[in-house]
N, C-alpha and C. Protein backbone atom coordinates (compact mmCIF):
# COMPACT_ATOMS: atom_id res chain seq x y z
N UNK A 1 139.89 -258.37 31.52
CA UNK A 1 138.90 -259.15 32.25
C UNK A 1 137.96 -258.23 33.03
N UNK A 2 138.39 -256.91 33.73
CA UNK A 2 137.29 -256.09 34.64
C UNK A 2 136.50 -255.38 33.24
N UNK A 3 137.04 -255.39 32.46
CA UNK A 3 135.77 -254.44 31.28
C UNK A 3 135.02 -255.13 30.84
N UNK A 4 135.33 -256.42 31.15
CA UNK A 4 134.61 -257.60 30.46
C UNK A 4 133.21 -257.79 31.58
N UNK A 5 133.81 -257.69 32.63
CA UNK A 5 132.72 -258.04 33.99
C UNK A 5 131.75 -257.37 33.82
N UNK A 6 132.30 -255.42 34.08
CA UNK A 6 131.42 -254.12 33.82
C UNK A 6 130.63 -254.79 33.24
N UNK A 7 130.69 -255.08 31.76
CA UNK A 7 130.13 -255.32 30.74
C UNK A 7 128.99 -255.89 30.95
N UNK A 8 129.45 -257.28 31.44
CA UNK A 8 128.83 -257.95 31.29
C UNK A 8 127.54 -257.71 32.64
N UNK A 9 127.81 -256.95 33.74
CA UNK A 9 127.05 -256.98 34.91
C UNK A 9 126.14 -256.05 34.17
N UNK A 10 126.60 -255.21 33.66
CA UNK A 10 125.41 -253.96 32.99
C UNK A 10 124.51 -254.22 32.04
N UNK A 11 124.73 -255.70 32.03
CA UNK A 11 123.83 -256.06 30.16
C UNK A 11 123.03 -257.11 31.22
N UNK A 12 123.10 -257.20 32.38
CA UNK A 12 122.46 -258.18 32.88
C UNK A 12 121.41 -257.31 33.82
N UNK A 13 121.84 -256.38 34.09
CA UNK A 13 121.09 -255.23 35.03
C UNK A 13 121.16 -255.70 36.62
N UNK A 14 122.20 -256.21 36.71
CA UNK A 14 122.47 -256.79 38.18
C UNK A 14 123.74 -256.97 38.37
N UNK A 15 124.16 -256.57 39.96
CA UNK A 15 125.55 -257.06 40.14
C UNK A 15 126.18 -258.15 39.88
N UNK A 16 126.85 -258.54 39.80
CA UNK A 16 127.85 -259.90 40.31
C UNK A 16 128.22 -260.63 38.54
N UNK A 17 129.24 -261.49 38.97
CA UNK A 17 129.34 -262.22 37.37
C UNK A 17 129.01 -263.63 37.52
N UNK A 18 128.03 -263.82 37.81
CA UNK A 18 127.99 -265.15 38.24
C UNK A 18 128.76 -266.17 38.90
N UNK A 19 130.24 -265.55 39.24
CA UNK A 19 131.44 -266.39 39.82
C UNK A 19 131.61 -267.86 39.70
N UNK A 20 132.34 -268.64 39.48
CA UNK A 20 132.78 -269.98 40.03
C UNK A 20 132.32 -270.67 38.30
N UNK A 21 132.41 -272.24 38.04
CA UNK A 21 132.05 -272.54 36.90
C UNK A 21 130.27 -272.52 36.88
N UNK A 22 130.16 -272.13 35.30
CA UNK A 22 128.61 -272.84 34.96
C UNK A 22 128.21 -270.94 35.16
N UNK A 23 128.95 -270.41 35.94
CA UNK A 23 128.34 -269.12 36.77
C UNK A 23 126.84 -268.25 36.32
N UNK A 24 127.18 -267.18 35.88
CA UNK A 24 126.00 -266.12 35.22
C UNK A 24 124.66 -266.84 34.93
N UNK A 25 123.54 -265.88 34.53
CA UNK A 25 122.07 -266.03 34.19
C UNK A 25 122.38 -267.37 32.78
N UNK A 26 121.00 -268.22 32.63
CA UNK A 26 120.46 -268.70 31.31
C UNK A 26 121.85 -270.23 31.09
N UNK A 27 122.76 -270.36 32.49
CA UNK A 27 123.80 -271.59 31.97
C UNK A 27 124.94 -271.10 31.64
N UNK A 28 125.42 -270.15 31.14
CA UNK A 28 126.82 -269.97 30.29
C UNK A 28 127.41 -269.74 31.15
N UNK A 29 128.93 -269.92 30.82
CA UNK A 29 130.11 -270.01 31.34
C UNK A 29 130.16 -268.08 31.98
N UNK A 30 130.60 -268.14 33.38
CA UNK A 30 130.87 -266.80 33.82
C UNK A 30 131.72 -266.31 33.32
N UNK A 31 132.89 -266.63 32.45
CA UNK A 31 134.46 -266.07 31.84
C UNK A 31 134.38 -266.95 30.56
N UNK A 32 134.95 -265.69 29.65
CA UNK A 32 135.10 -266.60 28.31
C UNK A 32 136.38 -265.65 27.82
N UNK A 33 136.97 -266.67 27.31
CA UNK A 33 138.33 -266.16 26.60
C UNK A 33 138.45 -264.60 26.03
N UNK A 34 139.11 -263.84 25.76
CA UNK A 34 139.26 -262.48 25.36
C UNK A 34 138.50 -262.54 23.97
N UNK A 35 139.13 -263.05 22.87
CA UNK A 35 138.62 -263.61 21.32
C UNK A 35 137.75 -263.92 21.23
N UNK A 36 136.75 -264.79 22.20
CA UNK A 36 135.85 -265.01 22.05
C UNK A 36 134.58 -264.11 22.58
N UNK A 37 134.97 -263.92 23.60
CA UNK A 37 134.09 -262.17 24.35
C UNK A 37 133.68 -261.75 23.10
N UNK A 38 134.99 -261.06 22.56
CA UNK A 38 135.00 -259.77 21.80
C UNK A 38 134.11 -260.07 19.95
N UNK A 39 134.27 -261.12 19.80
CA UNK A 39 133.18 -261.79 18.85
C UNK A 39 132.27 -262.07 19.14
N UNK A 40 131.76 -262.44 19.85
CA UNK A 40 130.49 -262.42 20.33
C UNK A 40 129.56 -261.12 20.82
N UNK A 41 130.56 -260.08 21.21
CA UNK A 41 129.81 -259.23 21.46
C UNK A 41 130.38 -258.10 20.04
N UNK A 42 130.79 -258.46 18.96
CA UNK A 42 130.58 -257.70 17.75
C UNK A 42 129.47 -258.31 16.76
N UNK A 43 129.11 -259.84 17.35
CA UNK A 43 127.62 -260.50 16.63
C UNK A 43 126.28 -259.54 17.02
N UNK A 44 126.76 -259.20 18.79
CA UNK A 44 125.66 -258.36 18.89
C UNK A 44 124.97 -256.92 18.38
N UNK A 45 126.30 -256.85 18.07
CA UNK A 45 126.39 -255.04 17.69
C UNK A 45 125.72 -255.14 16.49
N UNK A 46 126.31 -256.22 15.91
CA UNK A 46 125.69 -256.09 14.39
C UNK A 46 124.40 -256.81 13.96
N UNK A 47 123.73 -257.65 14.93
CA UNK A 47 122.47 -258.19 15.41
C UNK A 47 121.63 -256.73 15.22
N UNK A 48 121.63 -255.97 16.29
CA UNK A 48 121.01 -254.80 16.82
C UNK A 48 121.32 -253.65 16.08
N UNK A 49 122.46 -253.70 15.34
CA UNK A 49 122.28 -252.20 14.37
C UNK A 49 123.58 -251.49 14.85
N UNK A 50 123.40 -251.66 16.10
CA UNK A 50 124.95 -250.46 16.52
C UNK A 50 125.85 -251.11 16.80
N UNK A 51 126.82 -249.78 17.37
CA UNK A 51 128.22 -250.12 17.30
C UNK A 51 128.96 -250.13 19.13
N UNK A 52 129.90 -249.20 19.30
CA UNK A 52 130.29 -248.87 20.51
C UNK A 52 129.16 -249.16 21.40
N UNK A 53 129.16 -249.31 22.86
CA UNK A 53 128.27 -249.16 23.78
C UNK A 53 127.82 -250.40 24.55
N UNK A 54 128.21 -251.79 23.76
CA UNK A 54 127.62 -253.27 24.16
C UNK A 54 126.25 -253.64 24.03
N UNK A 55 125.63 -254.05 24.68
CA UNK A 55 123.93 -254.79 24.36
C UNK A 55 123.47 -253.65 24.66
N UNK A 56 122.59 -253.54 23.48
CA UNK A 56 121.66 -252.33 24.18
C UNK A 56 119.84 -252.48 23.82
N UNK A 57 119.26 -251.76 24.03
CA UNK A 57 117.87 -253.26 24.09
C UNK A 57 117.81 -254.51 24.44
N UNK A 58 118.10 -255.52 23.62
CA UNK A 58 118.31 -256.80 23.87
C UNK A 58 117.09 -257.44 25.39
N UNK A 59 117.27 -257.83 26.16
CA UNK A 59 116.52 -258.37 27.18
C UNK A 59 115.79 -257.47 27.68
N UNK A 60 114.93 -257.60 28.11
CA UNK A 60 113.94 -256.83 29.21
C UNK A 60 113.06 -257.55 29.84
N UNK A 61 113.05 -257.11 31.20
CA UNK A 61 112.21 -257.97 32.07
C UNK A 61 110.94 -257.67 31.96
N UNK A 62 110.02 -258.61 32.68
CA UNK A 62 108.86 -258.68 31.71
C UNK A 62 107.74 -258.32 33.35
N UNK A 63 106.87 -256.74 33.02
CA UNK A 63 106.21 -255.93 33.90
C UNK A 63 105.88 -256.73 34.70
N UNK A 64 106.10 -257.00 36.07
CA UNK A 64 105.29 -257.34 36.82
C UNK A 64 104.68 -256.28 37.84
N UNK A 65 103.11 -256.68 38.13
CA UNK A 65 102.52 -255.62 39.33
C UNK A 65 102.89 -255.91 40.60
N UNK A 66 103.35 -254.99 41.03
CA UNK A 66 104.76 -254.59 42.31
C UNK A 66 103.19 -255.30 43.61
N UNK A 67 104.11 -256.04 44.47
CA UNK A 67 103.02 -257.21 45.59
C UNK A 67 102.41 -255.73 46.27
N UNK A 68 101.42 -255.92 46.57
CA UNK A 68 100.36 -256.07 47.67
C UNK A 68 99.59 -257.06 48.46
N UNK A 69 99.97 -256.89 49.86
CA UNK A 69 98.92 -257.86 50.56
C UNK A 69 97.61 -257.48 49.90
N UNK A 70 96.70 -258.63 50.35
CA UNK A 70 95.01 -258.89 49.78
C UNK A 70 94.37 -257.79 50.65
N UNK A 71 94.53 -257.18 51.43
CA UNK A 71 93.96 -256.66 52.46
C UNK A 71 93.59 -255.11 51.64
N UNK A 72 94.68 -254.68 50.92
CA UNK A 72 95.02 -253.57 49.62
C UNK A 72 94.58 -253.45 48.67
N UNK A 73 94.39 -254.57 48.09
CA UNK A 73 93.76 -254.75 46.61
C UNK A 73 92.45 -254.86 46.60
N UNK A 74 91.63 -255.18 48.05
CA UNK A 74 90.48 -255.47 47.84
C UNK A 74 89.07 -254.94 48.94
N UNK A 75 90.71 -253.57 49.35
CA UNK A 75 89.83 -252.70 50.11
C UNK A 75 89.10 -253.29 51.49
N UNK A 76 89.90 -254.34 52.24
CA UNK A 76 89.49 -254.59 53.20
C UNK A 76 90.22 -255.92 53.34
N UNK A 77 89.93 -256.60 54.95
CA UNK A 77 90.45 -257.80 55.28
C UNK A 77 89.42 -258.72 54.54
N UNK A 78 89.53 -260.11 54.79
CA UNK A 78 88.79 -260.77 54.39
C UNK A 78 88.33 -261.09 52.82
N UNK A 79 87.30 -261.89 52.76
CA UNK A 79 86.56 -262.36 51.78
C UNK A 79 85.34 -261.10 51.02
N UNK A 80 85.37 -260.48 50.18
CA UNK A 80 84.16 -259.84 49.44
C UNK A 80 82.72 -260.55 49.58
N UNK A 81 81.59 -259.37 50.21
CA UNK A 81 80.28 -259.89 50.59
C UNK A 81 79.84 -260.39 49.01
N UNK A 82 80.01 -259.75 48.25
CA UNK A 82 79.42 -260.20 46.68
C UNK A 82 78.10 -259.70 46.75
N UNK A 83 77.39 -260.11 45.62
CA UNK A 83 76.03 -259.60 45.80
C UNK A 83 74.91 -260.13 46.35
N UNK A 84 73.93 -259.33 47.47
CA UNK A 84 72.60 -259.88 48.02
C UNK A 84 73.70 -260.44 49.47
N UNK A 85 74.60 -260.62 49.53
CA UNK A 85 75.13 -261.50 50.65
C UNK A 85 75.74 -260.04 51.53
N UNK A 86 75.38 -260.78 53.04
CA UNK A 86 76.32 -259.64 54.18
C UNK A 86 74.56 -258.91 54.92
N UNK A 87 73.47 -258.68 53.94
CA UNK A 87 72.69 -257.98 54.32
C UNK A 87 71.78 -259.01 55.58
N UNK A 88 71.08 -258.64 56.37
CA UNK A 88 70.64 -258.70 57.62
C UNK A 88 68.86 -258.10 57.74
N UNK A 89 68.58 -258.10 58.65
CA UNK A 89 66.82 -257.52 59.43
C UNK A 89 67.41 -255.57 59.66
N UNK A 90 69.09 -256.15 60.70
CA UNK A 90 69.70 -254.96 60.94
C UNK A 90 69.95 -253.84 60.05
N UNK A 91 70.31 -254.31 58.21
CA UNK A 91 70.78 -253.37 57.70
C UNK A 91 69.64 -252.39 57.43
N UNK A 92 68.23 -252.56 57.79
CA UNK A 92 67.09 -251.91 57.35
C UNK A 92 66.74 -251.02 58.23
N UNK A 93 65.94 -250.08 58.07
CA UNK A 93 65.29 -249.14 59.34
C UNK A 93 63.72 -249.81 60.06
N UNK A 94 63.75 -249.55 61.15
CA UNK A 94 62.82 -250.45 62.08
C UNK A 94 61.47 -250.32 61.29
N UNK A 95 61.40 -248.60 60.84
CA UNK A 95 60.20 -248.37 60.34
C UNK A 95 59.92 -249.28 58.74
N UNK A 96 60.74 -249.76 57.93
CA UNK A 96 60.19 -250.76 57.11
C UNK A 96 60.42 -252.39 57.51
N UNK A 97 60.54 -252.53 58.81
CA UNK A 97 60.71 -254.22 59.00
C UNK A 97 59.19 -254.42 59.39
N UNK A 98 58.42 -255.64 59.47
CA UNK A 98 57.54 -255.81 59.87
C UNK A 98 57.60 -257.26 60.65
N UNK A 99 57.12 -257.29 61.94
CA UNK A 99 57.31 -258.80 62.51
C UNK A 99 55.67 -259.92 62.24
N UNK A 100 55.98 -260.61 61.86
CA UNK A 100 55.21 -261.89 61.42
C UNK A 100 55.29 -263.24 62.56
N UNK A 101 53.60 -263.60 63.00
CA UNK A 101 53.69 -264.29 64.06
C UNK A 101 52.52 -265.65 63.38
N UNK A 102 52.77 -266.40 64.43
CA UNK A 102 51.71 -267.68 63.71
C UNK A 102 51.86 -268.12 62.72
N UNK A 103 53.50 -268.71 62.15
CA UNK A 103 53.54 -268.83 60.99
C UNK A 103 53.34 -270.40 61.46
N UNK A 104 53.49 -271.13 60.30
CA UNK A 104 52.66 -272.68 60.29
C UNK A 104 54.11 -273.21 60.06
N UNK A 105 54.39 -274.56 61.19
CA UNK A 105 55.31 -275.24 61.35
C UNK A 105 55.97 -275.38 59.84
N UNK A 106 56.89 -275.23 59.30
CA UNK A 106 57.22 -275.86 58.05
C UNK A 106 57.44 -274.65 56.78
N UNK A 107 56.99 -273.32 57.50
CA UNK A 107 57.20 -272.51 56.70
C UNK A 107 58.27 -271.82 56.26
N UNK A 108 58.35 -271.86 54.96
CA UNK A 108 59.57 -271.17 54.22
C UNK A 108 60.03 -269.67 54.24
N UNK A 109 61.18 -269.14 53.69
CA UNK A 109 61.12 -267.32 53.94
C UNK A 109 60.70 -267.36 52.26
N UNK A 110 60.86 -268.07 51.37
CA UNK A 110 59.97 -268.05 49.82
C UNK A 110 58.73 -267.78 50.07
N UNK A 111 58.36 -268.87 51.16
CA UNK A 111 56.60 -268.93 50.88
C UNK A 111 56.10 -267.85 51.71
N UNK A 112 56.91 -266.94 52.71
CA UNK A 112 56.48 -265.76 53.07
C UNK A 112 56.38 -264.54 52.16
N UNK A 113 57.76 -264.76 51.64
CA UNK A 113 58.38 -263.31 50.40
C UNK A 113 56.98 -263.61 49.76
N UNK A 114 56.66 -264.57 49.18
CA UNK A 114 55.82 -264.75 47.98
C UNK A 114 54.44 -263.72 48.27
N UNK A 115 53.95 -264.35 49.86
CA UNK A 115 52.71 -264.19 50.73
C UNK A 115 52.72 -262.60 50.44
N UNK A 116 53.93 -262.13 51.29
CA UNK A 116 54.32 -260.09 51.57
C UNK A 116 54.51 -259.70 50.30
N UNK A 117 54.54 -260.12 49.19
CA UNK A 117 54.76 -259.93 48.35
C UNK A 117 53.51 -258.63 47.77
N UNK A 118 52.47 -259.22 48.16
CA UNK A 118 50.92 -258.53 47.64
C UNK A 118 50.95 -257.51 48.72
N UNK A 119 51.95 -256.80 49.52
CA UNK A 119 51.47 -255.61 50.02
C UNK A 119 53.01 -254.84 49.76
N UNK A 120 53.44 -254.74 49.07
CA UNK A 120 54.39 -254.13 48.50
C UNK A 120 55.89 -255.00 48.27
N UNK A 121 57.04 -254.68 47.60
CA UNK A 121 58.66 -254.74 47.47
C UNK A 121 58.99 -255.98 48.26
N UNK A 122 59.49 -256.61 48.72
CA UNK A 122 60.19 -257.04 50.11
C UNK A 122 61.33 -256.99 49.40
N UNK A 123 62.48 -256.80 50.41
CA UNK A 123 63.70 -256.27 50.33
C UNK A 123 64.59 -257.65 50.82
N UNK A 124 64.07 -258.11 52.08
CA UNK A 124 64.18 -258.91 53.19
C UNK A 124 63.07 -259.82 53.05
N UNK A 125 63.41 -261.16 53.76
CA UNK A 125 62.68 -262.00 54.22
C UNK A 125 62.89 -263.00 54.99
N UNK A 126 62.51 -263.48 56.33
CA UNK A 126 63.29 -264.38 57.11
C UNK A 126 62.22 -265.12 58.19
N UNK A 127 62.52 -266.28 58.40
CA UNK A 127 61.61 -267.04 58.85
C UNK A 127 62.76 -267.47 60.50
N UNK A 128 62.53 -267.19 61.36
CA UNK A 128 63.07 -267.36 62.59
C UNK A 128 62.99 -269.24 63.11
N UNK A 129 63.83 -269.08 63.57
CA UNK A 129 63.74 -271.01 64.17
C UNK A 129 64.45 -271.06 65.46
N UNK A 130 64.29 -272.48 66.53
CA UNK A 130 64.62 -272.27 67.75
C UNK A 130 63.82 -270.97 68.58
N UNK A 131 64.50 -270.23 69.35
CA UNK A 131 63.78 -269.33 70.07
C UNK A 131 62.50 -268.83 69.72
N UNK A 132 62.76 -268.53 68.52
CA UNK A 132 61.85 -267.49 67.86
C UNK A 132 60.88 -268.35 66.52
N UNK A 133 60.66 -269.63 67.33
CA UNK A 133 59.84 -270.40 66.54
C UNK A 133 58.48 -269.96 65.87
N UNK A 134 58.14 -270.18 64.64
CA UNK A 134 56.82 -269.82 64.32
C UNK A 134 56.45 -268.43 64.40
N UNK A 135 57.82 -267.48 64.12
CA UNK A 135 57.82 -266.17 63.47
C UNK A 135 58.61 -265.99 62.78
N UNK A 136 58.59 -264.75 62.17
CA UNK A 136 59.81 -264.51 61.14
C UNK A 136 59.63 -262.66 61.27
N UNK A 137 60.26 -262.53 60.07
CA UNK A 137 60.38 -260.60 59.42
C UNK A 137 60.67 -260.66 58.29
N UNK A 138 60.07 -259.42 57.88
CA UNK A 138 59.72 -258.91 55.98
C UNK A 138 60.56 -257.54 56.71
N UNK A 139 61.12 -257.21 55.52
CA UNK A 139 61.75 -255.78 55.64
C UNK A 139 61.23 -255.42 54.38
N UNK A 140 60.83 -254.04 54.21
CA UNK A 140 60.27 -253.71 52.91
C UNK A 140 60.73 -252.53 52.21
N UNK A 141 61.02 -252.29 50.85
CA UNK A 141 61.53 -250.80 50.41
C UNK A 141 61.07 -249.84 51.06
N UNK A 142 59.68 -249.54 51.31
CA UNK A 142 59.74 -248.19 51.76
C UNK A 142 58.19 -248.27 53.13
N UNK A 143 59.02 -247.41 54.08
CA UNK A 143 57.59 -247.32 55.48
C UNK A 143 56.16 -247.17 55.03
N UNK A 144 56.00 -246.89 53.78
CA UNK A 144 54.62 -246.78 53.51
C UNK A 144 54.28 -248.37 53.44
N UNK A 145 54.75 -249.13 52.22
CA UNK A 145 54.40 -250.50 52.08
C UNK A 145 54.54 -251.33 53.28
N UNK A 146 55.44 -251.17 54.62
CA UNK A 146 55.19 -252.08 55.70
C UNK A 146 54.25 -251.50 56.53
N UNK A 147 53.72 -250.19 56.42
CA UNK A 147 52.47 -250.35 56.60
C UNK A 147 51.48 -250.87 56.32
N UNK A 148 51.56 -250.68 54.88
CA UNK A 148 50.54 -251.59 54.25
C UNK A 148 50.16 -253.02 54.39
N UNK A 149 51.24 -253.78 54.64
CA UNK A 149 51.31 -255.02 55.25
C UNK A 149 51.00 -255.06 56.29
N UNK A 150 51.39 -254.63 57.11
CA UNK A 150 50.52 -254.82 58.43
C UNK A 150 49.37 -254.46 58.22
N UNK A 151 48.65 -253.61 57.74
CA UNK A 151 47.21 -253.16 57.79
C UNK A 151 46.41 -254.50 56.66
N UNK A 152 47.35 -254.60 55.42
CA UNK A 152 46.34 -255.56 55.05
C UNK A 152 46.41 -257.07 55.39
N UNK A 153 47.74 -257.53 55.45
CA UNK A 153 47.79 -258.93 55.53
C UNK A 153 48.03 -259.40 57.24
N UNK A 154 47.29 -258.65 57.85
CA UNK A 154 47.50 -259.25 59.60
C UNK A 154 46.30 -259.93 59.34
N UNK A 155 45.76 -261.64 60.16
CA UNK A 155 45.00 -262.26 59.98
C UNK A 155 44.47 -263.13 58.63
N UNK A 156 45.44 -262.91 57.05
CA UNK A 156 45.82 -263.00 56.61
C UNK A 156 45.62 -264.85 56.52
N UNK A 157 45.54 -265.74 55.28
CA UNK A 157 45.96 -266.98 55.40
C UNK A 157 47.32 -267.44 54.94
N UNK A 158 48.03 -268.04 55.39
CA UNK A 158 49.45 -268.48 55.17
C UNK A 158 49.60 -270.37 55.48
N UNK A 159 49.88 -270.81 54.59
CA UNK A 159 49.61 -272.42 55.02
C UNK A 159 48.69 -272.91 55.65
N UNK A 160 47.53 -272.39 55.61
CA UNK A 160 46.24 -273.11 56.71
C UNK A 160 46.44 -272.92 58.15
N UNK A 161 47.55 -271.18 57.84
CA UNK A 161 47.31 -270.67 59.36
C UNK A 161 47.05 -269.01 59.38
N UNK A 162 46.18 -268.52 60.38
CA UNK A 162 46.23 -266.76 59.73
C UNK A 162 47.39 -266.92 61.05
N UNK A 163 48.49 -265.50 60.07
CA UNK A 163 49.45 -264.93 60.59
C UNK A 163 48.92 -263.56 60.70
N UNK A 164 49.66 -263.25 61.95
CA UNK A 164 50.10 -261.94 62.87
C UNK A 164 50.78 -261.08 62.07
N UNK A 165 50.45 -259.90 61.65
CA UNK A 165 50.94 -258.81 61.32
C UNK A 165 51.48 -257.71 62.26
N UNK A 166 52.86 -257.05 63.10
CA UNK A 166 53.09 -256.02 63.28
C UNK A 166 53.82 -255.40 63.36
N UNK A 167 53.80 -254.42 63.38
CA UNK A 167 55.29 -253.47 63.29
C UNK A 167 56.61 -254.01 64.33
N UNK A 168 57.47 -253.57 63.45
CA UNK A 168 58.71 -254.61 64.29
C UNK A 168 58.75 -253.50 65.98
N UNK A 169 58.97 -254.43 66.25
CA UNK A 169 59.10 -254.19 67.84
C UNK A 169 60.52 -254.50 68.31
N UNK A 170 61.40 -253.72 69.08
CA UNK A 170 62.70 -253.83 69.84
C UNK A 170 63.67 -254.70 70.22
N UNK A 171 62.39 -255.39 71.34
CA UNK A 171 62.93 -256.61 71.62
C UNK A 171 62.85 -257.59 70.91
N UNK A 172 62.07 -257.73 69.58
CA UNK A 172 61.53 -258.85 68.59
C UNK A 172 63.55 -259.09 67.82
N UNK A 173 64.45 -258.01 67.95
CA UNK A 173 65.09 -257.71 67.42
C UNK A 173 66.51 -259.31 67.88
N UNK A 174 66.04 -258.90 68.89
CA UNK A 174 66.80 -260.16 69.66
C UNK A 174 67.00 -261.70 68.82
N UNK A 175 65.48 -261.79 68.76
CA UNK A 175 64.68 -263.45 68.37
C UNK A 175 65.49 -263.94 67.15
């Protein structure tokens, strides 16, 4: 009966014999008669090819990737910004933001992008509300083109209103 256990714990790749009735992995009986053991495990031998040694191949557990918290796998806490998302006025340098004033009640950051569009890239585009009513900011690829915007499109028509062109300013940063 203990060579039988060995046996059987080593073909299972885990301690114990399942003890008590019903016992071991998959339902079967934890103890089976001597005669019957020993036939059953000469079906296997001759199933598999060999001889001496008991199950050999036979089962294998099936790879799993060893846990990691989410925090590991994905290089940070939280949710992934994805793309175009997370960016800000902030992620830009002051010298390509440009601040936009007198915009016309109702105006969109489309119908601005569209507007800044004719003085170079926009990168950014944002139309301010509450405090900072009836302005917004263009951030643009590069300090030359938000110059350019300010120099060409200040006074500018935008919805049947001319808008304010100027370089972003500090405290505008607040709004």
């Amino acid at each position: 009966w203990e060579a039988q256990k060995a046996e059987r714990s080593a073909a299972k790749g885990s301690g114990g014999d399942g003890g008590g009735k019903g016992g071991g992995g998959g339902g079967k009986a934890g103890w089976l008669p001597d005669h019957i053991w020993e036939a059953q495990k000469a079906e296997r031998a001759a199933a598999k090819g060999g001889g001496k040694g008991g199950w050999q191949g036979g089962w294998q557990p099936r790879a799993q990737p060893v846990w990691q918290p989410m925090f590991a796998m994905g290089g940070g806490w939280g949710k992934s910004k994805g793309k175009g998302k997370g960016k800000s006025m902030k992620s830009f340098p002051p010298s390509q933001r440009v601040w936009v004033g007198s915009l016309a009640e109702g105006t969109t950051w489309k119908e601005l992008q569209e507007h800044m569009d004719g003085a170079g890239k926009t990168k950014w585009c944002e139309v301010f509300e509450n405090k900072g009513k009836g302005t917004g900011a263009v951030a643009f690829e590069t300090d030359v083109e938000a110059a350019n915007a300010v120099a060409t499109l200040n006074g500018s028509a935008l919805k049947g209103s001319a808008i304010e062109c100027d370089v972003w300013a500090k405290k505008e940063e607040a709004a």
